[in-house]
PDB file of N, CA and C in Angstrom:
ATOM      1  N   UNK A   1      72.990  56.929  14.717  1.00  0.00           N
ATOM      2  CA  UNK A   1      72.824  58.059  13.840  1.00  0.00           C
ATOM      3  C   UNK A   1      71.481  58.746  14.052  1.00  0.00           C
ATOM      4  N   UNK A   2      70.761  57.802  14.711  1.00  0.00           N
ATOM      5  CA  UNK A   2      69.147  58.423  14.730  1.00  0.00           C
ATOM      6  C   UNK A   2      69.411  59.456  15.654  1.00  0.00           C
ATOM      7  N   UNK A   3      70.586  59.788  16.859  1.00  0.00           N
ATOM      8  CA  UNK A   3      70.303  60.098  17.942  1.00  0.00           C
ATOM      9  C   UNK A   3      71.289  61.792  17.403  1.00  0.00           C
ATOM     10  N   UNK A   4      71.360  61.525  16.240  1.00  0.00           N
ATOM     11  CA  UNK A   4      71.932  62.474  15.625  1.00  0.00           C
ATOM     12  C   UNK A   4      70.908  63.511  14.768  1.00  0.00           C
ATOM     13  N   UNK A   5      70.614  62.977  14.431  1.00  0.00           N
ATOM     14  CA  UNK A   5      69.270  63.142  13.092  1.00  0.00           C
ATOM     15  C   UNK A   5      68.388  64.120  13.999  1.00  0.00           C
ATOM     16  N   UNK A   6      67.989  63.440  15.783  1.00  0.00           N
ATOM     17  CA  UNK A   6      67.185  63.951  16.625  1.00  0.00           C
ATOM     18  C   UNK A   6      67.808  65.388  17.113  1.00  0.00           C
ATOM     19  N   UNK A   7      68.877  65.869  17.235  1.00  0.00           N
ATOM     20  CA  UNK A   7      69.416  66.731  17.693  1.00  0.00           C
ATOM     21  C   UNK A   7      70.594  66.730  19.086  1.00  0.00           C
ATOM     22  N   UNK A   8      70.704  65.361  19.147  1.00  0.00           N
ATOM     23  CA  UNK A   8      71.447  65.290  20.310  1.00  0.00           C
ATOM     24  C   UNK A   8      72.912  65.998  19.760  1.00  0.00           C
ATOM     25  N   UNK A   9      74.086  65.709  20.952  1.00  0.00           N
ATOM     26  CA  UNK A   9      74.610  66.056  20.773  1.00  0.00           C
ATOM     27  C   UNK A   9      75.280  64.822  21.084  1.00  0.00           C
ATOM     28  N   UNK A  10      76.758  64.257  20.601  1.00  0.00           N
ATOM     29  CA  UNK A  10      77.419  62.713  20.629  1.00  0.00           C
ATOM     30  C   UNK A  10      78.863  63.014  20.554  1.00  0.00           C
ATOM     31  N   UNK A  11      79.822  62.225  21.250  1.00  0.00           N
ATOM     32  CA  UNK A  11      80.936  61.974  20.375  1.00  0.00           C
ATOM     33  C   UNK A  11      81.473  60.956  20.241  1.00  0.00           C
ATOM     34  N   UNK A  12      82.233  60.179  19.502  1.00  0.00           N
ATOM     35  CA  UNK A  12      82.847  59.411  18.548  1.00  0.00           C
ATOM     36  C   UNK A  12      84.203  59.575  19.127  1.00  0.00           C
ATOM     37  N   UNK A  13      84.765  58.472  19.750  1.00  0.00           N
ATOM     38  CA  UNK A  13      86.229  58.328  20.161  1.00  0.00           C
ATOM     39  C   UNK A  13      86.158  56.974  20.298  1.00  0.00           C
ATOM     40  N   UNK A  14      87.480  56.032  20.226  1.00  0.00           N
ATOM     41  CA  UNK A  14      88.259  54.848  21.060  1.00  0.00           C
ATOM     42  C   UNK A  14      88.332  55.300  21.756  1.00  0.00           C
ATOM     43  N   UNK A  15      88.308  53.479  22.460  1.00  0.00           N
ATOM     44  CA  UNK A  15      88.906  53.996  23.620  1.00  0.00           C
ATOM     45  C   UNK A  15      90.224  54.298  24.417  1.00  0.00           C
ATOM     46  N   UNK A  16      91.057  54.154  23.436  1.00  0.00           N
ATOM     47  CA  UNK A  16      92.245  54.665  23.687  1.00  0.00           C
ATOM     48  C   UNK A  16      92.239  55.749  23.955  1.00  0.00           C
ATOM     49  N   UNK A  17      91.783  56.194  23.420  1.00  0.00           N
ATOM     50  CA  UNK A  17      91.566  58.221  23.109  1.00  0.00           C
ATOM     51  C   UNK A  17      91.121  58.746  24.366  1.00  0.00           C
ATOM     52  N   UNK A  18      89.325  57.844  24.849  1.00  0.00           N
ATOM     53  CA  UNK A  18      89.169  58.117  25.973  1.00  0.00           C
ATOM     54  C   UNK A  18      90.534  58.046  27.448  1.00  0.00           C
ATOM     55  N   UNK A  19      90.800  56.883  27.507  1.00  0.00           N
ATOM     56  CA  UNK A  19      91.972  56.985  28.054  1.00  0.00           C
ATOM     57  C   UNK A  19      92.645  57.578  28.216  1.00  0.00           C
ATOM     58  N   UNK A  20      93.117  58.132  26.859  1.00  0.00           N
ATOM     59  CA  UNK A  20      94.368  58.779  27.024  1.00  0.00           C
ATOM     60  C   UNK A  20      94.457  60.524  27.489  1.00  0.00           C
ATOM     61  N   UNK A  21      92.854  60.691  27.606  1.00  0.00           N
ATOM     62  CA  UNK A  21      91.701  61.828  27.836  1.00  0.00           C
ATOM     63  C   UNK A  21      91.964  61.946  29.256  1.00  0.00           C
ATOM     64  N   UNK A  22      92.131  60.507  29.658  1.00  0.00           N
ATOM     65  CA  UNK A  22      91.648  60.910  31.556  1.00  0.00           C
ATOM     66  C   UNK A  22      92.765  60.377  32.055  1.00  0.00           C
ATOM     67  N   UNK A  23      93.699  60.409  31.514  1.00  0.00           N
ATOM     68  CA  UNK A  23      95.187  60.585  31.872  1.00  0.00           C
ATOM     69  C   UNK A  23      95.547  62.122  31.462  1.00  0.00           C
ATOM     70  N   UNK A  24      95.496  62.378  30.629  1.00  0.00           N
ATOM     71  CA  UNK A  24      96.319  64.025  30.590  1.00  0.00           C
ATOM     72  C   UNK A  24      95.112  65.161  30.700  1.00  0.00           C
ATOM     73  N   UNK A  25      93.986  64.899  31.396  1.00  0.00           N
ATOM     74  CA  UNK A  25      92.954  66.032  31.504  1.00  0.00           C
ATOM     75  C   UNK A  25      93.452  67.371  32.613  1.00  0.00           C
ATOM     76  N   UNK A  26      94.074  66.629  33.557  1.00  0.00           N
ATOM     77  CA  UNK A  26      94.710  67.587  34.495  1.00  0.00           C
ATOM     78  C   UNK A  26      95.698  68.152  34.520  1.00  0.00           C
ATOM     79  N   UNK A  27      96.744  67.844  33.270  1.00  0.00           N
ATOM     80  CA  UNK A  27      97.973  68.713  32.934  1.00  0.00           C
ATOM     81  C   UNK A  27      97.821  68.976  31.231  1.00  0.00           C
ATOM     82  N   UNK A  28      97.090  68.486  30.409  1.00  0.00           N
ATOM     83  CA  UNK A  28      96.679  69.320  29.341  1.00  0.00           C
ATOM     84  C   UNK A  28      95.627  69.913  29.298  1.00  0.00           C
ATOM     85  N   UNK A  29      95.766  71.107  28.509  1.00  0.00           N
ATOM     86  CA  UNK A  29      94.375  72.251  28.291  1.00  0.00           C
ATOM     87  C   UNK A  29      93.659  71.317  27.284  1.00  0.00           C
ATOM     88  N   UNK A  30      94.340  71.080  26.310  1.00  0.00           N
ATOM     89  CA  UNK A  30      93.794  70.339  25.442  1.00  0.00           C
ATOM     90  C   UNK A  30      92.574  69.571  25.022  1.00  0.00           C
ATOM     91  N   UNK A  31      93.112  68.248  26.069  1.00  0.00           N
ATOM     92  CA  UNK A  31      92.546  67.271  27.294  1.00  0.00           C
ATOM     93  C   UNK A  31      91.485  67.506  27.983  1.00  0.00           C
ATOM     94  N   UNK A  32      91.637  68.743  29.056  1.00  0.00           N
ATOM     95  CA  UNK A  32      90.850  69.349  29.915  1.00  0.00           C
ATOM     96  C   UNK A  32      89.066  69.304  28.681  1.00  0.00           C
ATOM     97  N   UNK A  33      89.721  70.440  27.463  1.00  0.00           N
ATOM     98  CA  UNK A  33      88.867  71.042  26.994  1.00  0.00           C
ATOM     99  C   UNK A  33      87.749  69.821  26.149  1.00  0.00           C
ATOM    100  N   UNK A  34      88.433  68.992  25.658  1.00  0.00           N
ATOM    101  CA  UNK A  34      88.293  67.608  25.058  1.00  0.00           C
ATOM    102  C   UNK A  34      87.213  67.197  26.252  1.00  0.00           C
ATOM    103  N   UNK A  35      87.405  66.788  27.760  1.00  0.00           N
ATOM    104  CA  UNK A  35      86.539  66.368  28.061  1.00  0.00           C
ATOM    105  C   UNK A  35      85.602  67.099  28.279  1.00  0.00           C
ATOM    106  N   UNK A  36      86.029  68.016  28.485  1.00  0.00           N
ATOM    107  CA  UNK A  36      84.088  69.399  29.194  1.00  0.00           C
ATOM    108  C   UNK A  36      83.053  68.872  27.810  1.00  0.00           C
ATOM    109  N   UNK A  37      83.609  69.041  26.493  1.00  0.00           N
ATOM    110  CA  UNK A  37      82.946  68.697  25.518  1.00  0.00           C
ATOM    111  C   UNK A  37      82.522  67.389  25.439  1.00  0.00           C
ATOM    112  N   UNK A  38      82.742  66.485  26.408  1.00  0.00           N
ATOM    113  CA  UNK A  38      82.654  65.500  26.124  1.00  0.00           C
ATOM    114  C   UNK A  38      81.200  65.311  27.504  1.00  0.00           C
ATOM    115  N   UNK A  39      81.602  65.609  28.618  1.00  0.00           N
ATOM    116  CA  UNK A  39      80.953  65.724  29.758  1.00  0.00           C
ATOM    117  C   UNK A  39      79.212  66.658  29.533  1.00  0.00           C
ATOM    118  N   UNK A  40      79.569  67.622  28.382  1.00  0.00           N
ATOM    119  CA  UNK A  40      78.804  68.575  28.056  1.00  0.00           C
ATOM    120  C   UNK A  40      77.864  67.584  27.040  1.00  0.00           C
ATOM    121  N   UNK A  41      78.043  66.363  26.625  1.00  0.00           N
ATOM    122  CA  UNK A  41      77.185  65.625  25.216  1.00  0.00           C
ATOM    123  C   UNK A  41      75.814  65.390  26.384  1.00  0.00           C
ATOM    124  N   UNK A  42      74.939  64.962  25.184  1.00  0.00           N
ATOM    125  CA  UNK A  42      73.229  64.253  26.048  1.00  0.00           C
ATOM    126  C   UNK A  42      74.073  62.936  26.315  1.00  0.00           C
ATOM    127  N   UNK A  43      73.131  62.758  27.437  1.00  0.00           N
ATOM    128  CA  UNK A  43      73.692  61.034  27.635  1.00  0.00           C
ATOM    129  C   UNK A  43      72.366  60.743  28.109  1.00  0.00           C
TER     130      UNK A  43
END
């Protein structure tokens, strides 16, 4: 939460979710869009 508080940017998924992210990223928009946002966090 601190890394929240600081201004980062984070997200919060299972990992199912992830999974199920980088299985349908290349035939859902959805998906696709789900990860850029995800690719787009501070790490």
């Amino acid at each position: 939460m601190k890394a929240i508080e600081a201004g980062y940017s984070v997200v919060f998924m299972t990992m199912n979710g992830l999974s199920h992210l980088l299985k349908t990223e290349e035939r859902l928009s959805r998906s696709r869009n789900k990860m850029n946002r995800l690719r787009n966090c501070d790490a």
